[in-house]
Protein backbone atom coordinates (compact mmCIF):
# COMPACT_ATOMS: atom_id res chain seq x y z
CA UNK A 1 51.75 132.25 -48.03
CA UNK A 2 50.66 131.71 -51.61
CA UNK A 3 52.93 128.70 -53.47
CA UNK A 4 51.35 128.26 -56.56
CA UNK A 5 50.49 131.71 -58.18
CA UNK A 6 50.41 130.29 -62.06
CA UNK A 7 50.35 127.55 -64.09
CA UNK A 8 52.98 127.76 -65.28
CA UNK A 9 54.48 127.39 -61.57
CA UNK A 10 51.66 124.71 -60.68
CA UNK A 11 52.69 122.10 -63.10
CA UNK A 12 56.65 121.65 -62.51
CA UNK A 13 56.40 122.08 -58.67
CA UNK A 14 53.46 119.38 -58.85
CA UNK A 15 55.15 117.11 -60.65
CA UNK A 16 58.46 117.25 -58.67
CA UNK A 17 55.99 117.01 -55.67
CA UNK A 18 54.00 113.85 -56.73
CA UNK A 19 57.55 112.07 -58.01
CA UNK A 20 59.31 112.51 -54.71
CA UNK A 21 56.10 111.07 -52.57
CA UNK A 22 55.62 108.65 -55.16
CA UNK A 23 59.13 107.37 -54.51
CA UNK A 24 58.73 107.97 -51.09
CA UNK A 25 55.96 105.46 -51.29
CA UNK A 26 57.75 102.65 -52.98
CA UNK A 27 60.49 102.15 -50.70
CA UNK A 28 58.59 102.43 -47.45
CA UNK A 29 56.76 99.52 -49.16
CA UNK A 30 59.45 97.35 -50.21
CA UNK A 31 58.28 98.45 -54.20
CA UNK A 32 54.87 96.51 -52.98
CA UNK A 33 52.74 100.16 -53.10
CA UNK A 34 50.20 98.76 -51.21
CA UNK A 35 51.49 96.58 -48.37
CA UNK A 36 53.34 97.86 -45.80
CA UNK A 37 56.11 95.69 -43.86
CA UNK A 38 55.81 95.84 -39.62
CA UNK A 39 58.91 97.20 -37.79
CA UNK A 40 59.47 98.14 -34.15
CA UNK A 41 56.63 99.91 -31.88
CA UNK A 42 58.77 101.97 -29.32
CA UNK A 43 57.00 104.91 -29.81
CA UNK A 44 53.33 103.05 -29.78
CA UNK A 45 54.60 101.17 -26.60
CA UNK A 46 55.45 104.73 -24.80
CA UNK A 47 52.12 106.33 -25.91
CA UNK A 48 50.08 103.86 -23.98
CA UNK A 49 52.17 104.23 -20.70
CA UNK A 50 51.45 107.79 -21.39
CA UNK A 51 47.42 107.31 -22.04
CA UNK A 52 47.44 105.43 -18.73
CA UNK A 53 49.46 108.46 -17.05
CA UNK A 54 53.12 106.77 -16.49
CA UNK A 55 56.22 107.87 -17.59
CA UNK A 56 57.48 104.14 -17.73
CA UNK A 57 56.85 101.24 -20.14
CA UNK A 58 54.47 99.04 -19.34
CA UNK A 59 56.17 95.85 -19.57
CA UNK A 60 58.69 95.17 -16.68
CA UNK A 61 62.26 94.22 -16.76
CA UNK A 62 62.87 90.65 -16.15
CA UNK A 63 64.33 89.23 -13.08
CA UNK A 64 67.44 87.79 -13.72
CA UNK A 65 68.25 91.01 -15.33
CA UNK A 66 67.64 93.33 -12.19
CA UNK A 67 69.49 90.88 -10.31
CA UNK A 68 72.50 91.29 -12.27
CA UNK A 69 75.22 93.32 -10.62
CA UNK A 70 75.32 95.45 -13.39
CA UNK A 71 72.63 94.83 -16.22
CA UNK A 72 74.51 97.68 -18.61
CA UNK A 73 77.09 95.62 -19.30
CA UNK A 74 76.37 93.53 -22.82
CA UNK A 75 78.50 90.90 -21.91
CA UNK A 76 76.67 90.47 -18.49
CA UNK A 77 73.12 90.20 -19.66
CA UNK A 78 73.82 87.56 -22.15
CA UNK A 79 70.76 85.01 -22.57
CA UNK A 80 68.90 87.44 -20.32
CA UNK A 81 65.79 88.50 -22.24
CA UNK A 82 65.68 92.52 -22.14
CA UNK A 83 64.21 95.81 -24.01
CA UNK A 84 66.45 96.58 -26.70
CA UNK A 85 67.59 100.24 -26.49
CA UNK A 86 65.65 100.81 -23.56
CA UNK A 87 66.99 102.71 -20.80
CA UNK A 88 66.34 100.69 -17.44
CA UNK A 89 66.51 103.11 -13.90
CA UNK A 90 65.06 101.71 -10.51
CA UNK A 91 63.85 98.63 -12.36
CA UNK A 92 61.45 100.41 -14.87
CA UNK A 93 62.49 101.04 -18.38
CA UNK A 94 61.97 104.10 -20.39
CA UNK A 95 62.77 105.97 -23.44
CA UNK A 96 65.59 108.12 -24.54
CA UNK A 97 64.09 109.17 -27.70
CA UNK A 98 62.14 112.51 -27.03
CA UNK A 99 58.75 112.02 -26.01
CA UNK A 100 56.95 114.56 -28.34
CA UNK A 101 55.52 111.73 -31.10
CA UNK A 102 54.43 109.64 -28.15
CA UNK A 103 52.28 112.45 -26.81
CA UNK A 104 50.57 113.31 -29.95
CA UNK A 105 50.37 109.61 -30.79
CA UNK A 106 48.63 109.21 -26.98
CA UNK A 107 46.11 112.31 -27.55
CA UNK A 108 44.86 110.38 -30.31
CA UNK A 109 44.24 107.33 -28.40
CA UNK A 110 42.32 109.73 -26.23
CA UNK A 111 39.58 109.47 -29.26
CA UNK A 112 40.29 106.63 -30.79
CA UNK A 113 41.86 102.98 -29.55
CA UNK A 114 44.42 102.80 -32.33
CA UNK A 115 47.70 101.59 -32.70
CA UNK A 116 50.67 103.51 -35.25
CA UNK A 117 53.82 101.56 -35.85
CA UNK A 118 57.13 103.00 -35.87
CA UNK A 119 57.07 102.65 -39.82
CA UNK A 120 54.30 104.86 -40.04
CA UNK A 121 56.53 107.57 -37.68
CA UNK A 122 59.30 107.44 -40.78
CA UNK A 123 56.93 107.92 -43.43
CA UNK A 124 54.92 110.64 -42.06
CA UNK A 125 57.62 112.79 -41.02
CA UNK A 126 59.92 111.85 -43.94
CA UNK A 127 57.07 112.93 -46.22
CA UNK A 128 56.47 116.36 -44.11
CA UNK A 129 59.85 117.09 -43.32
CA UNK A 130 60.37 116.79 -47.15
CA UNK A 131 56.80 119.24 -48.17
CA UNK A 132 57.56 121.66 -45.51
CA UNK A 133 61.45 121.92 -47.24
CA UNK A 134 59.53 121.78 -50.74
CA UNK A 135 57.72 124.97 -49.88
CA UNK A 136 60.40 126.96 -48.77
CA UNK A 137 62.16 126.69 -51.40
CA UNK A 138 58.90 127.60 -53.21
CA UNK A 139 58.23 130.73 -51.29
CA UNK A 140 61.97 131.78 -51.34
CA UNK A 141 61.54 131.57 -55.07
CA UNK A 142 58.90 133.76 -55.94
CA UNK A 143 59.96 136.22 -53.28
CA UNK A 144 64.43 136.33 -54.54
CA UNK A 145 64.25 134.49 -58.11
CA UNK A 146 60.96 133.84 -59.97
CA UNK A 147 62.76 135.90 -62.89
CA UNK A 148 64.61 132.05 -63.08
CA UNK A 149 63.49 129.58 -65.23
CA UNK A 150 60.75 127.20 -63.63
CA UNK A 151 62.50 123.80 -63.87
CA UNK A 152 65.24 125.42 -61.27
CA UNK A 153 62.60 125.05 -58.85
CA UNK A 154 61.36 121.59 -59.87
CA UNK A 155 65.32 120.73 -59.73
CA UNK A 156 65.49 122.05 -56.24
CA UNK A 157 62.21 120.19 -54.84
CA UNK A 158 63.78 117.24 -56.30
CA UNK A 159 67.28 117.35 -54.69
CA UNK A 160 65.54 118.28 -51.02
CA UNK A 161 63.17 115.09 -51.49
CA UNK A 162 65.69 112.63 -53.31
CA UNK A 163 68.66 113.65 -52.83
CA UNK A 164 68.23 113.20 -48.88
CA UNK A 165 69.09 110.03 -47.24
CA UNK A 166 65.32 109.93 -46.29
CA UNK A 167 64.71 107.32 -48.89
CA UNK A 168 67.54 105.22 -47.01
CA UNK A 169 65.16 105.58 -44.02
CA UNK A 170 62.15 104.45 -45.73
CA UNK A 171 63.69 101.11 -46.04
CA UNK A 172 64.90 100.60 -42.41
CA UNK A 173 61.78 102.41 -40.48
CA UNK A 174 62.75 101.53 -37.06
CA UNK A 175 62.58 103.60 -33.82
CA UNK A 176 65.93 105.64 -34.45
CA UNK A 177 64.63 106.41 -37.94
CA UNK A 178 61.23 107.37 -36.22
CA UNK A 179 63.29 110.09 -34.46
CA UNK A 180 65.69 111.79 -36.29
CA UNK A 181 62.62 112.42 -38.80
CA UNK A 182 60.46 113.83 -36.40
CA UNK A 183 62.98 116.43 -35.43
CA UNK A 184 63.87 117.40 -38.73
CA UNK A 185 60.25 117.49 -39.67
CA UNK A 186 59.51 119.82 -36.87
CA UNK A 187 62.55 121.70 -37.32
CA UNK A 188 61.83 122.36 -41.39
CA UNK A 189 58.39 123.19 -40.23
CA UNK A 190 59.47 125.80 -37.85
CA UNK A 191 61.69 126.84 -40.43
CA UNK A 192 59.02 127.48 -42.94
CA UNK A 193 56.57 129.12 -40.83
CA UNK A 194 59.40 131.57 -39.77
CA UNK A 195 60.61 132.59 -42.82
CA UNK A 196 57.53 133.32 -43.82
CA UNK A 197 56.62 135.38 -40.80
CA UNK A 198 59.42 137.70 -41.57
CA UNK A 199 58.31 138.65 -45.22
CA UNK A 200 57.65 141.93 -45.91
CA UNK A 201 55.90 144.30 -44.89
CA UNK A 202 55.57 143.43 -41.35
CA UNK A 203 56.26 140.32 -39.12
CA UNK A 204 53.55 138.65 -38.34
CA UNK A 205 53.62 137.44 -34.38
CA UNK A 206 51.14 134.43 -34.69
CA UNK A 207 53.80 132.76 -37.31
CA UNK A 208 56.43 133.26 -34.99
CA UNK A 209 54.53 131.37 -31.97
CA UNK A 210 53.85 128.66 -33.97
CA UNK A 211 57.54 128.39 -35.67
CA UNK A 212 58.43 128.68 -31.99
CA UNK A 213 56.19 125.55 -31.19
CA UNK A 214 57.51 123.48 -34.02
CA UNK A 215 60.77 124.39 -32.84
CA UNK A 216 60.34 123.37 -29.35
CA UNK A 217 58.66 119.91 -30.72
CA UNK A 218 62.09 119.87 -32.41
CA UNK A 219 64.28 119.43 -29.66
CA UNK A 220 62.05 117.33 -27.74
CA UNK A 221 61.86 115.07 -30.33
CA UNK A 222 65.47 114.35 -30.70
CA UNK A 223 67.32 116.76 -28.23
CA UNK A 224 70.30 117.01 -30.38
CA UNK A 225 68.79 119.47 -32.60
CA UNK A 226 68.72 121.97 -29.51
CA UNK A 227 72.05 122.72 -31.40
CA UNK A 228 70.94 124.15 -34.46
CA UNK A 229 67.64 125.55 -32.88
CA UNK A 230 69.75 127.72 -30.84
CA UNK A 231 72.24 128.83 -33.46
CA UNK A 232 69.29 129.29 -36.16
CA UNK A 233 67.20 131.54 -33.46
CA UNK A 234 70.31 133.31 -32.25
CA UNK A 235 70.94 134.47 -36.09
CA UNK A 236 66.76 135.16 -36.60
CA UNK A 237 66.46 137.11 -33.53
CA UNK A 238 69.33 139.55 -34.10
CA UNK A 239 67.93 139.81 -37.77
CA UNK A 240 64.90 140.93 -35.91
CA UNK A 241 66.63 143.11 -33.71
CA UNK A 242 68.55 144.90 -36.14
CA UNK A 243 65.74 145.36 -38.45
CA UNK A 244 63.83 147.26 -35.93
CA UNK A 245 66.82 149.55 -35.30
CA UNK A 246 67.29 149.95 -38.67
CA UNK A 247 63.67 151.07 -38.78
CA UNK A 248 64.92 153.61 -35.80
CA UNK A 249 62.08 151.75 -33.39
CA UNK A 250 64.41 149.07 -31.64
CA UNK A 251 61.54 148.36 -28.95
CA UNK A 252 59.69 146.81 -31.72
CA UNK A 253 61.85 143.77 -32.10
CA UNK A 254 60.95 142.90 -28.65
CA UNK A 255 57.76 141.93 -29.31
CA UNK A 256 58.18 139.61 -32.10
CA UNK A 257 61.74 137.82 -30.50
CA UNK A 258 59.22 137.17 -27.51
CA UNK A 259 56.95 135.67 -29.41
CA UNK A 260 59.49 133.66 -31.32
CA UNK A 261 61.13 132.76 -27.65
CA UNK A 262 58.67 132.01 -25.37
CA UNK A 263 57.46 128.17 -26.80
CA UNK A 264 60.90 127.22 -27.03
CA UNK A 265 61.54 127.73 -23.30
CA UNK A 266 58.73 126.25 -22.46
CA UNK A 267 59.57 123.72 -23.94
CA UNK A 268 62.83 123.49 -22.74
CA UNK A 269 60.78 123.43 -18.91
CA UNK A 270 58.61 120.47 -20.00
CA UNK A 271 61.69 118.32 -21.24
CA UNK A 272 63.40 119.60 -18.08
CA UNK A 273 60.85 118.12 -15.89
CA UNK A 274 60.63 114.85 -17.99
CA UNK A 275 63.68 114.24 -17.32
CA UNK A 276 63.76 115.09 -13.40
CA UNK A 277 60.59 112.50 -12.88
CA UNK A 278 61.94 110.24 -14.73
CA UNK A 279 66.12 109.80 -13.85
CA UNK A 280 66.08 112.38 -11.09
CA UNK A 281 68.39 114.66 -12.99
CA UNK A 282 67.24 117.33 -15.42
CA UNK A 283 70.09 117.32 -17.68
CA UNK A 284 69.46 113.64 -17.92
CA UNK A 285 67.96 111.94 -20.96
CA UNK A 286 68.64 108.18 -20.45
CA UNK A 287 71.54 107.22 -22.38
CA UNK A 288 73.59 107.08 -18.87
CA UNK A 289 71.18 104.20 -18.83
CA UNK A 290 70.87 102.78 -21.67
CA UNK A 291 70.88 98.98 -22.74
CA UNK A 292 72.54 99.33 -26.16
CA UNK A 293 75.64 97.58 -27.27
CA UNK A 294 77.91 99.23 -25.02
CA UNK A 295 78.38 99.34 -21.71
CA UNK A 296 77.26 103.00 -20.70
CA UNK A 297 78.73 103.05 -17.25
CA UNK A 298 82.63 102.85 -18.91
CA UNK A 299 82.16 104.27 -21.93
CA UNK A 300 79.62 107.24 -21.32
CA UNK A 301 82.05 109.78 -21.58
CA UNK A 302 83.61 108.56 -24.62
CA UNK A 303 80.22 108.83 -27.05
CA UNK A 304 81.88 111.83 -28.16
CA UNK A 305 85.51 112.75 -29.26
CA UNK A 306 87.68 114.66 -31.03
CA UNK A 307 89.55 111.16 -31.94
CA UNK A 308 86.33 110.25 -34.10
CA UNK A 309 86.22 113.48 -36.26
CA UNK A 310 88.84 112.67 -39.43
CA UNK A 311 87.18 108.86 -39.33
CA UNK A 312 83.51 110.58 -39.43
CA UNK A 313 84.63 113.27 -42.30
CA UNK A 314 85.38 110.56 -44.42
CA UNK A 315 82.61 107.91 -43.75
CA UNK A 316 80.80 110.86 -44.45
CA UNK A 317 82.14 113.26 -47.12
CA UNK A 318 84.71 110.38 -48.99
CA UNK A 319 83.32 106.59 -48.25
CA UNK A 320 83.38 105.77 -52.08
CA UNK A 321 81.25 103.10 -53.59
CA UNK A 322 81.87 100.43 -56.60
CA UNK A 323 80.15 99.65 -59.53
CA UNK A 324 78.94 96.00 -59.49
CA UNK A 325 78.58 93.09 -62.53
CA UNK A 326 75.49 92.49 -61.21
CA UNK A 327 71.97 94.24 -60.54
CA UNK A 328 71.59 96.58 -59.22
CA UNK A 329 75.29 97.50 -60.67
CA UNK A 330 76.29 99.63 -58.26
CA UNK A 331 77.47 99.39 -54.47
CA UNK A 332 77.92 101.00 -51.36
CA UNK A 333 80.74 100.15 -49.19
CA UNK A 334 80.61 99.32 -45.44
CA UNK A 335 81.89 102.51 -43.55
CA UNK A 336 85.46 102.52 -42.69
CA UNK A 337 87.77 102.14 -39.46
CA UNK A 338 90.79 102.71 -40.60
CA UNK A 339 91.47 105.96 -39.77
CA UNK A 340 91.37 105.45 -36.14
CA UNK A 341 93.53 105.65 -33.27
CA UNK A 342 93.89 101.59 -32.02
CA UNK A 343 92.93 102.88 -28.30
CA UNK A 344 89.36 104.06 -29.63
CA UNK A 345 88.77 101.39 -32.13
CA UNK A 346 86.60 99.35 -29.63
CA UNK A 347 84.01 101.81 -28.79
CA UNK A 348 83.85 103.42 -32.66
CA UNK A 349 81.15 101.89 -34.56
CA UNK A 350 80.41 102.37 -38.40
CA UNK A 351 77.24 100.98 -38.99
CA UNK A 352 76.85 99.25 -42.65
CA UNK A 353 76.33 100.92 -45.94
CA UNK A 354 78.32 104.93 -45.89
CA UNK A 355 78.27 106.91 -49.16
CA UNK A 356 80.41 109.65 -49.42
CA UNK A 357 78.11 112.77 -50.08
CA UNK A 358 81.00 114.09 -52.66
CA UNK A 359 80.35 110.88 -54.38
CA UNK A 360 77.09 110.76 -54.07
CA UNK A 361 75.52 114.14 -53.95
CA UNK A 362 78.37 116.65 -55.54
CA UNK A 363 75.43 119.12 -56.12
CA UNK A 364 76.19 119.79 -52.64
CA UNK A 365 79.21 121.98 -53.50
CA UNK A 366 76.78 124.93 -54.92
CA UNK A 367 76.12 125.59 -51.04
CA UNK A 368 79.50 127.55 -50.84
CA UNK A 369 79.70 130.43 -52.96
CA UNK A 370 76.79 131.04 -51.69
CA UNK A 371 77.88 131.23 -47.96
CA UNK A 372 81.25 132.96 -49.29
CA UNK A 373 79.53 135.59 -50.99
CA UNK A 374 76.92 136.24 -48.12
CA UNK A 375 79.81 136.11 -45.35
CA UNK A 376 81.98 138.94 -46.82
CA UNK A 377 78.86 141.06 -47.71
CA UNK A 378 78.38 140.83 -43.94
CA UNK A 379 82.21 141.66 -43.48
CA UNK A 380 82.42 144.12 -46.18
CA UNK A 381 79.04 146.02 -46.79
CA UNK A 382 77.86 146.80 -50.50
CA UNK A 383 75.58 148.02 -51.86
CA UNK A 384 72.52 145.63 -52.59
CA UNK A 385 69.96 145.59 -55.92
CA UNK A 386 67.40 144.55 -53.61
CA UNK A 387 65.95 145.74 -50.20
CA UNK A 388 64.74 141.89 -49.62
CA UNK A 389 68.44 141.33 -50.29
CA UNK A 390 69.46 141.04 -46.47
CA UNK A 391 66.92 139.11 -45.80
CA UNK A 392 67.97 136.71 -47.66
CA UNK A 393 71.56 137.01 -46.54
CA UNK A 394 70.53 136.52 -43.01
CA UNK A 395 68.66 133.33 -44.13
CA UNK A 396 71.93 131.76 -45.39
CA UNK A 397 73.78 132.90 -42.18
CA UNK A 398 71.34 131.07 -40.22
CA UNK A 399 71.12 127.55 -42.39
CA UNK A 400 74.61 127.67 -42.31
CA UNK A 401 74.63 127.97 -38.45
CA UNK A 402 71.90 125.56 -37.97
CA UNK A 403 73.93 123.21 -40.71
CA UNK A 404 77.56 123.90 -38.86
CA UNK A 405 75.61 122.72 -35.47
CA UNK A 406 74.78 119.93 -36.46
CA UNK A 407 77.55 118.66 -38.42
CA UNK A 408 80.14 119.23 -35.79
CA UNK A 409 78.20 117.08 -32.95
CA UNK A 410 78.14 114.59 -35.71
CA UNK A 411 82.00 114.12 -36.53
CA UNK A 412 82.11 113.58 -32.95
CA UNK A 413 80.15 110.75 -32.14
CA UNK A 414 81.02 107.72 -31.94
CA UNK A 415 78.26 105.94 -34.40
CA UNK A 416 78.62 106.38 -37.66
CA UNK A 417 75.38 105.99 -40.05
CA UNK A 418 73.47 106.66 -42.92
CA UNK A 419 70.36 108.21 -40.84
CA UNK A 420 72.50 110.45 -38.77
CA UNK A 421 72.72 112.94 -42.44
CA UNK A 422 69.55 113.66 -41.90
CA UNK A 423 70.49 115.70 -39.14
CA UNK A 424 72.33 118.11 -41.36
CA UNK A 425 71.77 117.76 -45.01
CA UNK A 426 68.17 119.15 -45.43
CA UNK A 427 69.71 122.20 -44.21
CA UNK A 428 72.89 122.04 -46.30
CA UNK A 429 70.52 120.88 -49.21
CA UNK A 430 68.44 123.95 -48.89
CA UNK A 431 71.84 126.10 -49.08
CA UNK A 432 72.77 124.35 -51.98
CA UNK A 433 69.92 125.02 -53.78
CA UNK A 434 69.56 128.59 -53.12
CA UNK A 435 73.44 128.97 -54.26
CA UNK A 436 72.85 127.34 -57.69
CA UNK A 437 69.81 129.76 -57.99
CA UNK A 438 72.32 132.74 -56.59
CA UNK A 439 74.92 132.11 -58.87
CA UNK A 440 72.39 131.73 -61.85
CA UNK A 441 70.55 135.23 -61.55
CA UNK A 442 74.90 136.39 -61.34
CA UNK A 443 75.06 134.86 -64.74
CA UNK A 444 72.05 135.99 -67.08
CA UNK A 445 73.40 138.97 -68.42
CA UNK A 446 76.05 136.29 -70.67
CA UNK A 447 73.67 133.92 -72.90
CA UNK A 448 76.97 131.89 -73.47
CA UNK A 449 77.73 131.22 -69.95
CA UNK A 450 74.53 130.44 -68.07
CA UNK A 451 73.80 127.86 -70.65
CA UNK A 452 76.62 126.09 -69.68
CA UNK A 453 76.03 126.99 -66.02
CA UNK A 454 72.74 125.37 -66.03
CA UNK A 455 74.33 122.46 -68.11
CA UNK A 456 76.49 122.11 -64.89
CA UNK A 457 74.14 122.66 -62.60
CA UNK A 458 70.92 120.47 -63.92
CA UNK A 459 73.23 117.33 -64.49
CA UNK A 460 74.94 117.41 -60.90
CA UNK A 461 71.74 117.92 -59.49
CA UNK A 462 69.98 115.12 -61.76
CA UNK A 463 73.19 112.84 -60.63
CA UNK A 464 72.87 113.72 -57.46
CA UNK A 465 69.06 112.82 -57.57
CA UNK A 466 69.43 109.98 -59.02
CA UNK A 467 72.72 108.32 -57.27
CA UNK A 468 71.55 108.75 -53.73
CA UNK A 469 68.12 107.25 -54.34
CA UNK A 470 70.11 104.44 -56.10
CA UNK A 471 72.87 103.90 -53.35
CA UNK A 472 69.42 103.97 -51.13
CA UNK A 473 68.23 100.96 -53.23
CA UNK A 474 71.26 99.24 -53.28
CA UNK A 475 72.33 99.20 -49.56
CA UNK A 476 68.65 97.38 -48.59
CA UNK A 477 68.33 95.29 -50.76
CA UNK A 478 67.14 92.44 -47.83
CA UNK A 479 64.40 94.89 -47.18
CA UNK A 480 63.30 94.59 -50.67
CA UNK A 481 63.44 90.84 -50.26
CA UNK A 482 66.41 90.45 -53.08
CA UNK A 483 69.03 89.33 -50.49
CA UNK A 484 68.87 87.74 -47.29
CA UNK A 485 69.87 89.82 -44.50
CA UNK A 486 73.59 88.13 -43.06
C-alpha cells in the first residue's frame, strides 16, 4: 500500500502526522516532553505470572479478606487491604482485562528482563490506533478522492488523532485506559490491513490472515469489541461473497472469507479456554468476580439496562460545558444523573468530566449523509460513476455496523466515562470524514458553493480539533500538576 505518492501529498499528511504525536507526547507527559509520570502495572504484574506459566497473579489475597463471608461486597472488605479491580476466584486473583498485551508484553521478557508500565500501554496503542486510522484515511483518499484538495486529508488525520478522546487518555494512563486502546488499536489495524486487501484487482489472502489476527487480538484485548468485529466481518464477508458472484465464480469468495475467518475463531478458542482454566466457565471473563466498587454478586445482572440508555445519550451526545473566568477558560461538567429512574440511581455511575460530542466535536454530523446516501443506494440501486464505487459503499455499511455495535452496548452500561468513546468514535470519526470528503466531490461542479462548503466544513473540523483537545486539558488539570486532585 503506497501512502505518500508526491510531495505534494508528503508534506500536509506529515505535518498533520508529526502535530498529532507531538501532542500526543505532551499530555502523556504532563507538558514535561521528557519525563514520564508512573501509573498502575496490571498488565506488567499479569505478564510475569504468565513468564512463570500461571494464569494467576503472583501476589496472594490477604487473609482477612478470604475469610470474609463474602469479600465482593465493598462495604465488607473495608480496612481489608486488597487488589483493586482484581477479580479474586478460589483465593487467587486474576484479570478481567483481555490477556493479549500481557502475552506480548511476557514474550518479550522471554529476551529481555524488562518491565513496561501501564502508561506506556496508553501511549503505544493510542499512538498506533491513531497511525493505523491516519493511513486509512490516506489510502481511501488516493483510491475515492485524490481529485480533492490536499488539506482535506491533513483535516481528516487531524480530527481522527485530536479530535478523539485519546488525548483524555493520555492524561489518566491507567489499566482501563491500557485496554480500551489496545482493542481499538488492534481493531483499526485489522481494519487497515483489510481494506487494503480488498483493493483492486484481486484480494490478496495474506492481508486478510493478518487483518484476521489483529482482529482476533481485538477482542481478546477488550472482549467488548467482539461486537463490532462481528458486525464489521459479517458486512466484509458478504461484500466478498457477492463480489465473487458478481464475477459469476461464487466459489472464489470462499477462499478469501476463510482466510479472513479462521484467526478470529481461533481466537475465539484461546479466550474460550482462558476463561475455562481460569473461572471454570467459558463464557466467563471475571467481572462475576470482580472487586470493584460494587458488589458483583447483587448487582451483576444490572451492569446493563435499558433504564441507563436516555441518561448515557446525553452524558454522551448533550453534557454541555461552561466557559470559565479563569485559565484555562473553559470547563467540562461532571456527567449527569438526573435523568434516571430513583430505583437505578444507586448502581449508575457517571464518572467525572462528560463532554457532549455535539458540543464538542459537531464535525461529527458529516458522518450522516454519508450513511443516508450509501443506505438508499443499497435500497434503491443507481447507477454509479465509479466501479470502486461499491466498494466504498460497503465500507460505510460496515463502519457504521461496527460504530452502531458499539454504541448501543455503551448506552447500556451502567458506567459512564470519557474513555468508554473510544470504543466508538474512531469509527464514527472515520465516517465523518469520508462524508465531508463525499459531499465535497457532490459539490465541485458550483465554485460558489463548495467554497462555502469547505468554509463549513474546515472550521467545524478545526473546532472540533481544537475543543476536544482543550476539554482534554481542562478536565486533568491535577495530572498536569495545576490543581490538586479532591
Amino acid at each position: 500500500m503506497k501512502l505518500f505518492p508526491s510531495r505534494s501529498i508528503f508534506l500536509p499528511v506529515f505535518a498533520a502526522l508529526a502535530s498529532v504525536l507531538l501532542v500526543y507526547t505532551w499530555f502523556i507527559t504532563a507538558g514535561r516532553w521528557t519525563r514520564w509520570r508512573e501509573t498502575s502495572d496490571y498488565y506488567d504484574q499479569l505478564a510475569r505470572a504468565f513468564h512463570k506459566g500461571q494464569l494467576s497473579l503472583e501476589v496472594r489475597p490477604d487473609p482477612a479478606l478470604l475469610a470474609l463471608p463474602n469479600p465482593y461486597d465493598p462495604k465488607a472488605r473495608k480496612g481489608v487491604p486488597f487488589v483493586n479491580d482484581a477479580s479474586l476466584y478460589k483465593g487467587r486473583y486474576y484479570l478481567y482485562w483481555g490477556p493479549v498485551p500481557a502475552l506480548l508484553l511476557a514474550s518479550l521478557k522471554s529476551v529481555a528482563p524488562i518491565g513496561v508500565r501501564d502508561q506506556s500501554f496508553v501511549f503505544l496503542f493510542a499512538a498506533g490506533t491513531f497511525l493505523c486510522a491516519a493511513f486509512l484515511l490516506i489510502h481511501l483518499w488516493q483510491r475515492f478522492f485524490s481529485m480533492l484538495p490536499t488539506w482535506q486529508l491533513a483535516l481528516g488525520i487531524l480530527l481522527v488523532g485530536l479530535a478523539s478522546p485519546f488525548t483524555r487518555m493520555l492524561a489518566h494512563p491507567f489499566t482501563h485506559e491500557a485496554a480500551i486502546a489496545g482493542g481499538q488499536f488492534f481493531l483499526m489495524g485489522g481494519l487497515l490491513f483489510l481494506v487494503s486487501a480488498l483493493a483492486p484487482p484481486s484480494f490478496r489472502a495474506k492481508k486478510l490472515v493478518v487483518a484476521g489476527l489483529l482482529w482476533a487480538c481485538a477482542i481478546g484485548t477488550r472482549v467488548v469489541l467482539a461486537f463490532p468485529t462481528t458486525a464489521m466481518l459479517g458486512t466484509m464477508l458478504l461484500f466478498l461473497m457477492l463480489t465473487a458472484r458478481r464475477e459469476g465464480r461464487w466459489w472464489r469468495g470462499l477462499g478469501p472469507a476463510i482466510a479472513l475467518l479462521s484467526p478470529i475463531l481461533l481466537g475465539a478458542a484461546g479466550l474460550a479456554w482462558y476463561n475455562g482454566a481460569r473461572f471454570d466457565s467459558i463464557l466467563e471473563f471475571g467481572m462475576r468476580y470482580q472487586l470493584a466498587s460494587f458488589n458483583p454478586v447483587t448487582s451483576y445482572h444490572d451492569l446493563f439496562s435499558r433504564a441507563y440508555v436516555l441518561q448515557n445519550l446525553y452524558n454522551y451526545l448533550l453534557n454541555p460545558f461552561r466557559i470559565s473566568a479563569q485559565f484555562p477558560f473553559i470547563e467540562p461538567l461532571d456527567g449527569s444523573e438526573a435523568l434516571l429512574p430513583t430505583d437505578v440511581r444507586r448502581i449508575y455511575i457517571a464518572e467525572g468530566k462528560l463532554s457532549g460530542l455535539l458540543y464538542s466535536a459537531p464535525f461529527l454530523l458529516f458522518a450522516l449523509p454519508l450513511v443516508a446516501g450509501e443506505l438508499r443506494g443499497m435500497l434503491f440501486p443507481r447507477s454509479r460513476a465509479s466501479e470502486s464505487a461499491p466498494a466504498l459503499g460497503w465500507l460505510a455499511l460496515s463502519l457504521l455496523g461496527g460504530f452502531t455495535a458499539s454504541f448501543l452496548p455503551m448506552m447500556a452500561f451502567f458506567f459512564a466515562a470519557a474513555r468508554y468513546m473510544a470504543d466508538f468514535l474512531v469509527l464514527l470519526l472515520v465516517l465523518a470524514v469520508l462524508g465531508f470528503w463525499q459531499l465535497s466531490l457532490l459539490e465541485r461542479a458550483r465554485p460558489l458553493r463548495r467554497r462555502l462548503f469547505s468554509l463549513l466544513g474546515g472550521g467545524l473540523g478545526l473546532y472540533s480539533v481544537l475543543m476536544t483537545t482543550a476539554l482534554a486539558f481542562a478536565a486533568r488539570l491535577s495530572w498536569f500538576g495545576l490543581l490538586q486532585q479532591h
